[in-house]
N, C-alpha and C. Protein backbone atom coordinates (compact mmCIF):
# COMPACT_ATOMS: atom_id res chain seq x y z
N UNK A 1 -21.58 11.48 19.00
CA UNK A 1 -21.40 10.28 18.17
C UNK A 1 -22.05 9.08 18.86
N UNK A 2 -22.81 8.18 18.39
CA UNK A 2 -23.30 7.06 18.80
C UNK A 2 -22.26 6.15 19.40
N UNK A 3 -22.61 5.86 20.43
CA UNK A 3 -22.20 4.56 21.36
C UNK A 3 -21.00 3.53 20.56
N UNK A 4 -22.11 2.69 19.84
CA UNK A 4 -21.40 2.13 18.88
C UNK A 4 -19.80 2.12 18.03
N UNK A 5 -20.24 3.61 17.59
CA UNK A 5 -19.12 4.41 16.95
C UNK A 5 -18.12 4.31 17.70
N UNK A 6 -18.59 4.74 18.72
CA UNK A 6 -17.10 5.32 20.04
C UNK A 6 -16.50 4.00 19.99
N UNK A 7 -17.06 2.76 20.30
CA UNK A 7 -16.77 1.74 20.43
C UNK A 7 -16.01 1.15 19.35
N UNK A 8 -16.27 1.38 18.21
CA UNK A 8 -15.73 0.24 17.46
C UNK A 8 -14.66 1.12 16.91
N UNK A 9 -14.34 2.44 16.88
CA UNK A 9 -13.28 3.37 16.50
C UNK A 9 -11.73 3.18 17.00
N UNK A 10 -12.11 2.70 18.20
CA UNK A 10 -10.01 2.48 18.89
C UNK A 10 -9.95 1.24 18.18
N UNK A 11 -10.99 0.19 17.86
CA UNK A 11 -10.17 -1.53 17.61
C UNK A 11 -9.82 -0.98 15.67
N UNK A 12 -10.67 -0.55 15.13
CA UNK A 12 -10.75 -0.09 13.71
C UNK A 12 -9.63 0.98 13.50
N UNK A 13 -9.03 1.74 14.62
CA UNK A 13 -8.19 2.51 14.48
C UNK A 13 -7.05 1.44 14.41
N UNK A 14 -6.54 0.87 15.58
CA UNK A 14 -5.91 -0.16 15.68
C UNK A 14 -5.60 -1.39 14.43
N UNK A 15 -6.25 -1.31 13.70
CA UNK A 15 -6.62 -2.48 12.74
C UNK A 15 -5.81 -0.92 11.62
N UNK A 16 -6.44 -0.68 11.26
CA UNK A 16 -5.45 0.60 10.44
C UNK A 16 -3.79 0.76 10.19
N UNK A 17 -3.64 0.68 11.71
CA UNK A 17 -2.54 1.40 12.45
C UNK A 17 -1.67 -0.30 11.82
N UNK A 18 -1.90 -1.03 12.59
CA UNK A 18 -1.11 -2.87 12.29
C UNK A 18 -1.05 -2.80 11.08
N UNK A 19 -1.98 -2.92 10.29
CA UNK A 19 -2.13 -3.33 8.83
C UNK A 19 -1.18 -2.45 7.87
N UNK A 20 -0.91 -1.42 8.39
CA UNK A 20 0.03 -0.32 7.47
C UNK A 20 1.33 -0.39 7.67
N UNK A 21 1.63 -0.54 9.23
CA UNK A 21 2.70 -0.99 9.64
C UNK A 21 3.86 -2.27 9.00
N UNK A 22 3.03 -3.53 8.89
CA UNK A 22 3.82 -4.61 8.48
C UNK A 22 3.91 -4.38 6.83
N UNK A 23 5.25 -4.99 6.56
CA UNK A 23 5.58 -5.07 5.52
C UNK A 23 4.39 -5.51 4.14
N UNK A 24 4.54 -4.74 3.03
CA UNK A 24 3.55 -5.32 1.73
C UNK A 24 4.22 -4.54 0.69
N UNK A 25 3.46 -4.40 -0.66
CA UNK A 25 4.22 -3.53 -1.96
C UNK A 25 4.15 -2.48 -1.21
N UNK A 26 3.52 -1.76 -1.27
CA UNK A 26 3.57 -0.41 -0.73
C UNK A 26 4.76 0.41 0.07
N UNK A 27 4.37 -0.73 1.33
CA UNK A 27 5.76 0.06 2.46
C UNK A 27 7.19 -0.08 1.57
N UNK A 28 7.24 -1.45 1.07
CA UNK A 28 8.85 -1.47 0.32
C UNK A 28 8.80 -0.50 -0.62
N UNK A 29 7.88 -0.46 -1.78
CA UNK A 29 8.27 0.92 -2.86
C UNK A 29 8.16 2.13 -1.91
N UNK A 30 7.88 2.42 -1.03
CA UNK A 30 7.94 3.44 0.05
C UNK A 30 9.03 3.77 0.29
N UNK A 31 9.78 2.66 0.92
CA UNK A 31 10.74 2.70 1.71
C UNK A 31 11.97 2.98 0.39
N UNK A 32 11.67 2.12 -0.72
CA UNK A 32 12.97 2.67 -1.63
C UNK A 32 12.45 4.02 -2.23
N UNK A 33 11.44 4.73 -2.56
CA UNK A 33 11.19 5.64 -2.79
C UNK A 33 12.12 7.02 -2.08
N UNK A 34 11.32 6.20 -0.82
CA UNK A 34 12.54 7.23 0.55
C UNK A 34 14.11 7.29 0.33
N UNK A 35 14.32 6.38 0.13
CA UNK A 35 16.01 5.68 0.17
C UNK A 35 16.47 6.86 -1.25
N UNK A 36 15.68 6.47 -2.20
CA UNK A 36 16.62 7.27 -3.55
C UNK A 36 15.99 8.61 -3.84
N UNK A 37 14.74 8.80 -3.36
CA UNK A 37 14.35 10.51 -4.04
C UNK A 37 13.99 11.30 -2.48
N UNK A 38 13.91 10.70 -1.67
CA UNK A 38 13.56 11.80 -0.68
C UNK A 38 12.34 11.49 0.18
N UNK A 39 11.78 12.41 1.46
CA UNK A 39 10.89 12.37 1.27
C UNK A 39 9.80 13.45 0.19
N UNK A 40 9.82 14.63 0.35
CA UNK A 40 9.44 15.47 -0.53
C UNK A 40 9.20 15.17 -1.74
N UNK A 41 9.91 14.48 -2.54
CA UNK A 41 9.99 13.81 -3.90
C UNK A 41 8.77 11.89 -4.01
N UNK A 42 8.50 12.02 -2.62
CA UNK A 42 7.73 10.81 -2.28
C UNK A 42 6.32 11.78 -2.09
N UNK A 43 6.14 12.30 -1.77
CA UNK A 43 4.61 12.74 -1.39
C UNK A 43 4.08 12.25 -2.66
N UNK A 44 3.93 12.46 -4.06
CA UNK A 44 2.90 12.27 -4.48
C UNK A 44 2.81 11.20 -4.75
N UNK A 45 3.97 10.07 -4.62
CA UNK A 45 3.61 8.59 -4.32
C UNK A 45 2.48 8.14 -2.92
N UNK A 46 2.82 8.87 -2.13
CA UNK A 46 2.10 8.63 -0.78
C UNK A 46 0.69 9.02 -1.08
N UNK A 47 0.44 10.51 -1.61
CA UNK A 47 -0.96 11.21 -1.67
C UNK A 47 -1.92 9.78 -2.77
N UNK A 48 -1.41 9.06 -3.78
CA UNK A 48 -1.59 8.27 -5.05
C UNK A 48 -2.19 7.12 -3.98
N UNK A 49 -1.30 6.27 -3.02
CA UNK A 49 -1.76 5.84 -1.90
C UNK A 49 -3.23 5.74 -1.72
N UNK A 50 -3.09 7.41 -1.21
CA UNK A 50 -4.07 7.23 -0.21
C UNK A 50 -5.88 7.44 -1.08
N UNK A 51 -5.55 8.33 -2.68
CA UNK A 51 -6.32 8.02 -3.16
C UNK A 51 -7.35 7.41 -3.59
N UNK A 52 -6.25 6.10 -4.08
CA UNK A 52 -6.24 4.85 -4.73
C UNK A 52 -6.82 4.14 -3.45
N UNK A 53 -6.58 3.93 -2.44
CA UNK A 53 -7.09 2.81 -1.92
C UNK A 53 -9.02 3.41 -0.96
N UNK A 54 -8.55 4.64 -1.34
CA UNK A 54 -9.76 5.46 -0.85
C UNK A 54 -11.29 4.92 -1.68
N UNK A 55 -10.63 5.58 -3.13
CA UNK A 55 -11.62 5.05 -4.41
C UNK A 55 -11.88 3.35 -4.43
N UNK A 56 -10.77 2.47 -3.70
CA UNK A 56 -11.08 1.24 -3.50
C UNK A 56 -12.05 0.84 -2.48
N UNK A 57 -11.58 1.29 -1.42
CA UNK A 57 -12.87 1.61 -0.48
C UNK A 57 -14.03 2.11 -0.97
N UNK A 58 -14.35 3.21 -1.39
CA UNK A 58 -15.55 2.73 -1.74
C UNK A 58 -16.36 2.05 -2.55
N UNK A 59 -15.43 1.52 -3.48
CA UNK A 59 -16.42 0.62 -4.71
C UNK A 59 -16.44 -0.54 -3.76
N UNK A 60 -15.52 -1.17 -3.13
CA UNK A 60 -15.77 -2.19 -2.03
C UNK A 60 -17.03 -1.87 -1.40
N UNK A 61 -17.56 -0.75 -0.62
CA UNK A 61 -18.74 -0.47 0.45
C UNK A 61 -19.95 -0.65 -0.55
N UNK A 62 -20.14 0.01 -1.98
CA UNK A 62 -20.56 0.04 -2.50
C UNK A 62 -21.39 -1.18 -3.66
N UNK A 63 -19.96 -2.30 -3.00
CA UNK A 63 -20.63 -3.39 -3.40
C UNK A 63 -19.69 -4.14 -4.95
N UNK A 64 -18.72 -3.37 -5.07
CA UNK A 64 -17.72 -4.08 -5.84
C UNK A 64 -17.16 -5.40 -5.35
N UNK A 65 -16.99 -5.55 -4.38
CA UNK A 65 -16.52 -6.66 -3.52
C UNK A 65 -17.35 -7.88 -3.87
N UNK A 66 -18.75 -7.72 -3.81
CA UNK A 66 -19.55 -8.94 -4.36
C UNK A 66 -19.20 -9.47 -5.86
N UNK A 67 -18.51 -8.92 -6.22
CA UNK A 67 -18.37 -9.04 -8.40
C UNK A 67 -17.19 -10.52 -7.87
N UNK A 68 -16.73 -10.80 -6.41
CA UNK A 68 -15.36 -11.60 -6.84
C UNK A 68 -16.29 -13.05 -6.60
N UNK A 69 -17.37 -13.03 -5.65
CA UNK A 69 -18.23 -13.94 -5.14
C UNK A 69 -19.35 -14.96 -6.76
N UNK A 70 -19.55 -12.98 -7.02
CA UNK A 70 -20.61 -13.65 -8.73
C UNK A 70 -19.50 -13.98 -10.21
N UNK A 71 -18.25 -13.40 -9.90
CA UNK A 71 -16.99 -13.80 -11.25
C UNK A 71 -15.59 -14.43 -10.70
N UNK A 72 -15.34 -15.54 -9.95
CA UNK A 72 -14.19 -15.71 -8.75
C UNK A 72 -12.93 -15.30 -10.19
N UNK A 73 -13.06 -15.85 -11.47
CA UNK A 73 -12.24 -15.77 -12.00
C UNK A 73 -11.54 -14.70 -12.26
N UNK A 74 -12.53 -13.30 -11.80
CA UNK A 74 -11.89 -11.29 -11.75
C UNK A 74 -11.00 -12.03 -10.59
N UNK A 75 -11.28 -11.96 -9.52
CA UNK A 75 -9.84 -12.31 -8.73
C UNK A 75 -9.00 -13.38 -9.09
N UNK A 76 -9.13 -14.09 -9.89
CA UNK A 76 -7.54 -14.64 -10.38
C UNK A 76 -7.06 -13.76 -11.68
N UNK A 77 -7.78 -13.62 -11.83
CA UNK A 77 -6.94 -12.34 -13.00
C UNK A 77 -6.26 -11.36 -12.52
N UNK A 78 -7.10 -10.77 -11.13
CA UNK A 78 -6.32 -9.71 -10.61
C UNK A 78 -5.31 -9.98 -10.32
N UNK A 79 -5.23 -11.36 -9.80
CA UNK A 79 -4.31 -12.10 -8.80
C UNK A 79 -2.50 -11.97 -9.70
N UNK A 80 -3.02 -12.67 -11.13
CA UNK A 80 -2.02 -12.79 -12.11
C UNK A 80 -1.32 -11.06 -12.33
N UNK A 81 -2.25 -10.18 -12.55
CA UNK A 81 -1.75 -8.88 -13.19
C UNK A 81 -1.05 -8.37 -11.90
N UNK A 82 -1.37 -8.74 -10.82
CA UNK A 82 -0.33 -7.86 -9.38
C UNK A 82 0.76 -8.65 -10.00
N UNK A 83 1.02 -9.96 -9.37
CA UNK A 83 1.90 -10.45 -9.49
C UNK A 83 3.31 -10.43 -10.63
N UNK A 84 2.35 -10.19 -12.00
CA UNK A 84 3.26 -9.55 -13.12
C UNK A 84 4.08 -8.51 -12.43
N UNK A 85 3.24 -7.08 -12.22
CA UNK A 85 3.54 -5.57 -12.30
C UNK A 85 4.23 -5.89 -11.09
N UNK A 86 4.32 -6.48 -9.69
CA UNK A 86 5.43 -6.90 -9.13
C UNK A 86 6.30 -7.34 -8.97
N UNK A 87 6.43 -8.35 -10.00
CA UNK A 87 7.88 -8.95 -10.48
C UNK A 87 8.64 -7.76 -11.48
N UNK A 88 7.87 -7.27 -12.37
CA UNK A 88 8.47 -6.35 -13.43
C UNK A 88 8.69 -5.10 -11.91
N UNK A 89 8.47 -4.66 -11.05
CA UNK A 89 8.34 -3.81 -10.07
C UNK A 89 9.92 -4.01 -9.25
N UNK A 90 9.89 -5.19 -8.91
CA UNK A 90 11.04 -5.61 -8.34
C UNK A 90 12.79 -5.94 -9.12
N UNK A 91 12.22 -6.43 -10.63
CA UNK A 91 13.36 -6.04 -11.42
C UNK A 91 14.48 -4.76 -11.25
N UNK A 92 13.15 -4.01 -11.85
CA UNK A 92 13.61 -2.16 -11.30
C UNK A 92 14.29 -2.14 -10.53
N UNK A 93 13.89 -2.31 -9.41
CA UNK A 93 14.53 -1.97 -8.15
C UNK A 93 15.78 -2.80 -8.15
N UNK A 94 15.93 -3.71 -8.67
CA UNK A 94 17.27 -4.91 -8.14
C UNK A 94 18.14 -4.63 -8.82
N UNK A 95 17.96 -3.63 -10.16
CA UNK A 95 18.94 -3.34 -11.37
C UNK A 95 18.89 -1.54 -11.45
N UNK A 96 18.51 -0.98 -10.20
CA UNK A 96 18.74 0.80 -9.83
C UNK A 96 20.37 1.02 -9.84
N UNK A 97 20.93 2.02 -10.28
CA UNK A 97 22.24 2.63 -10.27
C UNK A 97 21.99 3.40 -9.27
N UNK A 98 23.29 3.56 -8.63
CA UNK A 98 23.46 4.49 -7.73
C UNK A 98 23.15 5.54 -8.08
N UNK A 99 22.17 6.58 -6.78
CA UNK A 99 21.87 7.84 -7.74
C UNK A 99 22.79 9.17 -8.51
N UNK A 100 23.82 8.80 -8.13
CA UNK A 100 24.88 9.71 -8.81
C UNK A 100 25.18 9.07 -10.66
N UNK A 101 24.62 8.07 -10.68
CA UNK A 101 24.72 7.12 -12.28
C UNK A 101 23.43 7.29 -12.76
N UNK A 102 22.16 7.57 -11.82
CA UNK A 102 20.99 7.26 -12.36
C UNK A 102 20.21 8.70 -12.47
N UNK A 103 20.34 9.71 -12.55
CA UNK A 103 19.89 11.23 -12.52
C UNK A 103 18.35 11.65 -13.38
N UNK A 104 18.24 10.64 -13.86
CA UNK A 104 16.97 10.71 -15.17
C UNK A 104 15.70 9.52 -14.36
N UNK A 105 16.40 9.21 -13.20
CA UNK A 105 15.22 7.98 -12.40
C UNK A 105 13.75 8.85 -11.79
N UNK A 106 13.07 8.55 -11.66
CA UNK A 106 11.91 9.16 -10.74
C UNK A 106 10.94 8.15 -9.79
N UNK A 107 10.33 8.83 -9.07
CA UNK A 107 9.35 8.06 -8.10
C UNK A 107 8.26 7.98 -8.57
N UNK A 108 7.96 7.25 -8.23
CA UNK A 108 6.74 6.15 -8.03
C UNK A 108 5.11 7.91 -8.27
N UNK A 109 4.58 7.86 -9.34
CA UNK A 109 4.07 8.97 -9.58
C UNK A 109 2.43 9.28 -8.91
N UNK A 110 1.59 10.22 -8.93
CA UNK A 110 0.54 10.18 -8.25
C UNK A 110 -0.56 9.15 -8.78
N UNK A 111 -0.84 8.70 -10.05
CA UNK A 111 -1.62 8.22 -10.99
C UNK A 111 -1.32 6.74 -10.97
N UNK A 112 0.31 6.70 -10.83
CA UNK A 112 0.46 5.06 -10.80
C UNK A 112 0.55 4.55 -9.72
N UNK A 113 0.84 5.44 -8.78
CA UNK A 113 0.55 4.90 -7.22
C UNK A 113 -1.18 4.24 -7.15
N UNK A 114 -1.94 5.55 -7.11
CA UNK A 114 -3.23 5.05 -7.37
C UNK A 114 -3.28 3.68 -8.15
N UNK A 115 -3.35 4.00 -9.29
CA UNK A 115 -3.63 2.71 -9.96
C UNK A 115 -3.41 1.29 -9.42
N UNK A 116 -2.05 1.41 -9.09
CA UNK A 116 -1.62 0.09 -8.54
C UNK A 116 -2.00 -0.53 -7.41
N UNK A 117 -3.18 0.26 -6.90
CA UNK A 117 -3.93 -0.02 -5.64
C UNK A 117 -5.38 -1.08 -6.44
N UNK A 118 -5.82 -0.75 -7.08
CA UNK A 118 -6.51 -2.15 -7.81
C UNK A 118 -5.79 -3.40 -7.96
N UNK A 119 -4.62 -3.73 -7.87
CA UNK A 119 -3.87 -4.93 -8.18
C UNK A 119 -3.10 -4.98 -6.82
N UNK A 120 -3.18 -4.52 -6.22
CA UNK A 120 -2.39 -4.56 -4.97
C UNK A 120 -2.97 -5.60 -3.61
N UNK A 121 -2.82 -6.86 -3.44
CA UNK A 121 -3.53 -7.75 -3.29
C UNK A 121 -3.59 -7.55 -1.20
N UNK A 122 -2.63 -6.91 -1.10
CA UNK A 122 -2.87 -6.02 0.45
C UNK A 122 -3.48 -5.30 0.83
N UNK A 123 -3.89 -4.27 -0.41
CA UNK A 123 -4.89 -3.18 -0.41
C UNK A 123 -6.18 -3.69 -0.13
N UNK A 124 -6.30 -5.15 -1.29
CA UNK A 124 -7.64 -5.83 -1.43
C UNK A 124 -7.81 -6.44 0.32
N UNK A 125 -6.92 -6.71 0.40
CA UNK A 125 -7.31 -7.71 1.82
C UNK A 125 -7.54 -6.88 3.28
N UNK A 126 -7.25 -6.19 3.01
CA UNK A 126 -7.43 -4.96 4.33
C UNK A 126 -8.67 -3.82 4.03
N UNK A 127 -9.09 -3.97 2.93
CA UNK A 127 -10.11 -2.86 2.50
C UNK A 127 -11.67 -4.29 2.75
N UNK A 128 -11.26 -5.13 2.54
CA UNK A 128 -12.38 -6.20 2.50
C UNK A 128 -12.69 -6.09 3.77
N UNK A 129 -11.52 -6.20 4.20
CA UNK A 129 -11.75 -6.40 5.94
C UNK A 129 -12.43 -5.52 6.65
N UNK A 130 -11.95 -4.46 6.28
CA UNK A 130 -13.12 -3.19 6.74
C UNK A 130 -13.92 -2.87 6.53
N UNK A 131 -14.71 -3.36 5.67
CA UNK A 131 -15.37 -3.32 5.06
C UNK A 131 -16.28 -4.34 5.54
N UNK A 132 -15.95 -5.26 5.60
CA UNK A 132 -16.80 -6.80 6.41
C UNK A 132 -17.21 -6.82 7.97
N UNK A 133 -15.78 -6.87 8.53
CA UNK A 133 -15.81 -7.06 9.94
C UNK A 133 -16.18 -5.38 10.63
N UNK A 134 -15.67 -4.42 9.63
CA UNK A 134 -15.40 -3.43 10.76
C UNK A 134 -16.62 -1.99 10.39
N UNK A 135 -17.72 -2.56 10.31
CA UNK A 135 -19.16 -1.87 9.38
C UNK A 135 -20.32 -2.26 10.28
N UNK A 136 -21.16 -1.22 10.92
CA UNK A 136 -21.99 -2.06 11.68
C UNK A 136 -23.60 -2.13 11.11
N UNK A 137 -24.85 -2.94 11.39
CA UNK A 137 -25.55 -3.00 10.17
C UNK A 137 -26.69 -2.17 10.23
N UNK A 138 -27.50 -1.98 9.73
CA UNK A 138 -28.22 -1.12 9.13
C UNK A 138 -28.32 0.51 9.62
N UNK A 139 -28.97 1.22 10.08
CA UNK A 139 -28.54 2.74 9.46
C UNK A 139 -27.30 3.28 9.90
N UNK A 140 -26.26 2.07 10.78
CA UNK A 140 -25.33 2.67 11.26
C UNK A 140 -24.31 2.38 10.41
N UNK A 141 -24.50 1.25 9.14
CA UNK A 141 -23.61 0.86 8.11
C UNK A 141 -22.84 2.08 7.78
N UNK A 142 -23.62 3.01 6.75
CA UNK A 142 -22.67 4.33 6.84
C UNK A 142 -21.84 5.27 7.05
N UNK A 143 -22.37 5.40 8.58
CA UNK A 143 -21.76 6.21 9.56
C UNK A 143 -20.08 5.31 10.25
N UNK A 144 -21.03 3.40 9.92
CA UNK A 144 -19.12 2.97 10.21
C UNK A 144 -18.51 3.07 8.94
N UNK A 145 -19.38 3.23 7.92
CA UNK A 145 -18.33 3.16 6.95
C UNK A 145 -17.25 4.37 6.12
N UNK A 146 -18.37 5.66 6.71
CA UNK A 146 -16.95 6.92 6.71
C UNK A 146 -16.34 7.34 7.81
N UNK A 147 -16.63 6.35 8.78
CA UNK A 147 -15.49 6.49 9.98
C UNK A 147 -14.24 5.40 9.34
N UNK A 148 -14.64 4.02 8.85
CA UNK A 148 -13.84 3.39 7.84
C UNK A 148 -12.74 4.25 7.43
N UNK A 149 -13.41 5.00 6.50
CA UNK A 149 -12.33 5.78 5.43
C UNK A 149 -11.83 6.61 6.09
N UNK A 150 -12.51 7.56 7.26
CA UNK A 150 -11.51 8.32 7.54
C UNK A 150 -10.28 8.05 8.51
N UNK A 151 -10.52 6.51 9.12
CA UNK A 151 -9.30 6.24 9.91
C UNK A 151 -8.35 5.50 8.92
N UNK A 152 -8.87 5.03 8.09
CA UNK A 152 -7.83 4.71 7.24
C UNK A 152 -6.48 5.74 6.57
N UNK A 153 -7.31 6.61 6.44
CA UNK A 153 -6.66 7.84 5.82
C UNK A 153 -6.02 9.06 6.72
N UNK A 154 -6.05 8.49 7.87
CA UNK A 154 -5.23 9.29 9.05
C UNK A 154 -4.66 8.23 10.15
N UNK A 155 -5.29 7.04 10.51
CA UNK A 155 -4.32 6.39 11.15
C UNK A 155 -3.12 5.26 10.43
N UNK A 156 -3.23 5.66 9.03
CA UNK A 156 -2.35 4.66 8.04
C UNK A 156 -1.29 5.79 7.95
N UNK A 157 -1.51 6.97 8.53
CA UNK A 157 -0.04 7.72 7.98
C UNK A 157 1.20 8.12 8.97
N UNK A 158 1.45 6.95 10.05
CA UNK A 158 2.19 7.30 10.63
C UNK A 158 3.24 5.72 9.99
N UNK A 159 2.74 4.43 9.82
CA UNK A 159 3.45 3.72 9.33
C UNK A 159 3.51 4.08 7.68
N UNK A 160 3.78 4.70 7.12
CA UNK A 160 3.49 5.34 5.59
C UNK A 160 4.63 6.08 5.58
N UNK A 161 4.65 7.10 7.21
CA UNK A 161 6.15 8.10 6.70
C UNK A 161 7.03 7.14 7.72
N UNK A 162 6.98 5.81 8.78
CA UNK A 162 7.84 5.26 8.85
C UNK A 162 8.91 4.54 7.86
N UNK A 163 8.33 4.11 6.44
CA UNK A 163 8.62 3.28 6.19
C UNK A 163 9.45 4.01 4.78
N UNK A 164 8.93 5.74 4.89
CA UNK A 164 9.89 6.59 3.91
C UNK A 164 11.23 6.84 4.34
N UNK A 165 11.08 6.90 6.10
CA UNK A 165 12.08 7.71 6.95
C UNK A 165 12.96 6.24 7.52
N UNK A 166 12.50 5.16 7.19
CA UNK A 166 13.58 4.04 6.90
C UNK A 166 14.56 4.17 5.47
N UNK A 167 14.09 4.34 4.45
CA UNK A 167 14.27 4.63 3.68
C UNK A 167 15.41 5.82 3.51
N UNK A 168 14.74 6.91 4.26
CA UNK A 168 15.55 8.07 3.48
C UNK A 168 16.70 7.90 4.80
N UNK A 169 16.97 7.03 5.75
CA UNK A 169 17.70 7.25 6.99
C UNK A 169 19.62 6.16 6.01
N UNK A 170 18.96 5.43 5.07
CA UNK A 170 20.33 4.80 4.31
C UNK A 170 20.54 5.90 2.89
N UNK A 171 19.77 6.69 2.58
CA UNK A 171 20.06 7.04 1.76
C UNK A 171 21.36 7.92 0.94
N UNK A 172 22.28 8.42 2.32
CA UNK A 172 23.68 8.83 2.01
C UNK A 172 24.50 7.92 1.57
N UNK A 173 23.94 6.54 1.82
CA UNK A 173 25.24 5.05 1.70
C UNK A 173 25.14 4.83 0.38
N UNK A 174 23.87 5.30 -0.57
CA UNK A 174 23.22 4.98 -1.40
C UNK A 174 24.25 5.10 -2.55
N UNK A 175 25.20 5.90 -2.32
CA UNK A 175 26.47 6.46 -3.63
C UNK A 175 27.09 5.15 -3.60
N UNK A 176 27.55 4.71 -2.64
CA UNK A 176 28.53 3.48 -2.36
C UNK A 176 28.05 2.34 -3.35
N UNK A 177 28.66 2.13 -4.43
CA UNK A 177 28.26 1.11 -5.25
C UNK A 177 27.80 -0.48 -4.93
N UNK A 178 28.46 -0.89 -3.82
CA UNK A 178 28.44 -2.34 -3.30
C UNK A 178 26.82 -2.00 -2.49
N UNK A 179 27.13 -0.71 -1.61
CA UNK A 179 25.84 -0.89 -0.48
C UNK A 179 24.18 -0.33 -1.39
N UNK A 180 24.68 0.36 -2.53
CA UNK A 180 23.44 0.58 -3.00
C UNK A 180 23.10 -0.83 -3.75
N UNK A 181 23.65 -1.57 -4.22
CA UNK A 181 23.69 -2.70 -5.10
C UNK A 181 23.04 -3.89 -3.96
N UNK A 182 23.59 -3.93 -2.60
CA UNK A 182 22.91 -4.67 -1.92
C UNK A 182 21.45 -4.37 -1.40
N UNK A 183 21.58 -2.51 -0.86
CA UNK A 183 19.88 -2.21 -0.82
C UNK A 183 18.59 -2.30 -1.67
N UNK A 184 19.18 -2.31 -2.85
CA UNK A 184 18.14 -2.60 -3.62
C UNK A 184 17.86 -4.05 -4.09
N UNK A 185 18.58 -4.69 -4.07
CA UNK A 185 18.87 -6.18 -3.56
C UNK A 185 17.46 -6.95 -2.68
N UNK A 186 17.73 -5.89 -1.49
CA UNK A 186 17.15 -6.84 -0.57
C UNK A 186 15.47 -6.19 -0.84
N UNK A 187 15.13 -4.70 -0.96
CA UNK A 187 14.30 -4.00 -1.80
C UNK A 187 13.32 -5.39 -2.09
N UNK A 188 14.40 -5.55 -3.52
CA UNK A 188 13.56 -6.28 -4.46
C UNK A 188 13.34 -7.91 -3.75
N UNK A 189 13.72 -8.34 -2.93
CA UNK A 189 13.52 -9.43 -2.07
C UNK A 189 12.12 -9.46 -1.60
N UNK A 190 12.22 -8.46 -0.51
CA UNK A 190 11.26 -8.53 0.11
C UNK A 190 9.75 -7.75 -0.51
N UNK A 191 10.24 -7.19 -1.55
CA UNK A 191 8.73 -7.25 -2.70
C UNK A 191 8.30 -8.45 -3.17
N UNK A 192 9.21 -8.83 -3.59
CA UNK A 192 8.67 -10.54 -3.71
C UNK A 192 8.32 -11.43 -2.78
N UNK A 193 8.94 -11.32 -1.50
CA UNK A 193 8.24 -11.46 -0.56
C UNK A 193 6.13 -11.38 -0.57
N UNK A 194 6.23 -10.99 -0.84
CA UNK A 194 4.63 -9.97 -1.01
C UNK A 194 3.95 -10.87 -1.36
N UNK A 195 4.54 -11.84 -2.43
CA UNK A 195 3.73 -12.50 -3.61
C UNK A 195 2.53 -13.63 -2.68
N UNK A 196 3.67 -14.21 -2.05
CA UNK A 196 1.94 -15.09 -1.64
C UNK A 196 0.80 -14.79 -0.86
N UNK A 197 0.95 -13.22 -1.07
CA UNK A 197 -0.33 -12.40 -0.23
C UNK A 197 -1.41 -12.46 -1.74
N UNK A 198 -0.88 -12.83 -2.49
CA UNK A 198 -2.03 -12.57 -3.77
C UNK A 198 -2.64 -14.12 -3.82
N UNK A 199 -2.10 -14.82 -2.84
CA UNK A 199 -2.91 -16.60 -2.88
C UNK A 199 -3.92 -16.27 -1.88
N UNK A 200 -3.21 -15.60 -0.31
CA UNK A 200 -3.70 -15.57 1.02
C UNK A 200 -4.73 -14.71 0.87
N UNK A 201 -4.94 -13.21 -0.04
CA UNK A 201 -6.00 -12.34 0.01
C UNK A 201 -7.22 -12.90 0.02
């Protein structure tokens, strides 16, 4: 592997590794995902993930990323439609029955996981980034840019099943009417939390 490569692979790994770690939509629908269906019952929320932000990556490398520079107004639109599907996102969650009341609920599915990675204004800001800073230029552009994807897609999955195995670690309390009523509570808090990442992206 070129010099280069070697080089810029631990800080780009690193940059992966942080960025997945701290809180955004993702880790929280993660983490309640974990909390009420499992992990097993989460994989194809996770696999939707890693899809979705994959296919984002590359229309980004590819040069989607320039459409926000030549139309700024696509990113305030985007900006508006996260922000909707996250408030309507966080409702959900703040008004979940305990799962012994709620038996007909499901997770977060492979298609809408994906999807929601176009509006996901964390996705946008960490895929730019790698895309910008972490790409080196000419014939080696490439070569950083499916080292890009592939550390994304292996060093993003250790904060991915942290944030299920937070999740699935309250999930016995989850019957308890008061403590499920407060977990999803705070759930839906700190999704909203999220929101002024769709100003900051």
């Amino acid at each position: 592997m070129n010099s280069a490569l070697l080089d810029l692979a631990p800080t780009l790994a690193l940059f992966c590794m942080v960025t997945t770690l701290t809180p955004g939509p993702n880790n929280i629908l993660l983490a309640h995902s974990g909390a009420h269906f499992g992990i097993r019952k989460t994989l194809p929320h996770v696999l939707g993930i890693r899809f979705g932000m994959t296919a984002l990556h590359l229309t980004i490398l590819l040069g989607l990323g320039e459409l926000f520079l030549l139309w700024p107004n696509l990113q305030q639109f985007l900006s508006v439609l996260a922000c909707t599907y996250i408030i309507y996102i966080a409702l959900k969650i703040a008004f979940n029955k305990p799962p012994s009341d709620n038996q007909k609920g499901s997770p977060m599915g492979f298609m809408q996981a994906a999807s929601f990675q176009l509006i996901n204004p964390k996705s946008w800001a960490m895929l730019l980034t790698a895309s910008s800073v972490f790409t080196l230029e000419n014939e080696l552009f490439w070569p950083s840019a499916i080292l890009g994807l592939l550390l994304f897609n292996l060093a993003t999955l250790p904060g991915t099943f942290m944030w299920i195995t937070i999740g699935k670690l309250v999930s016995k309390k989850l019957v308890e009417p008061k403590f499920n009523q407060r977990f999803n509570w705070s759930m839906s808090f700190l999704l909203l939390l999220t929101l002024p990442m769709l100003f900051l992206a």
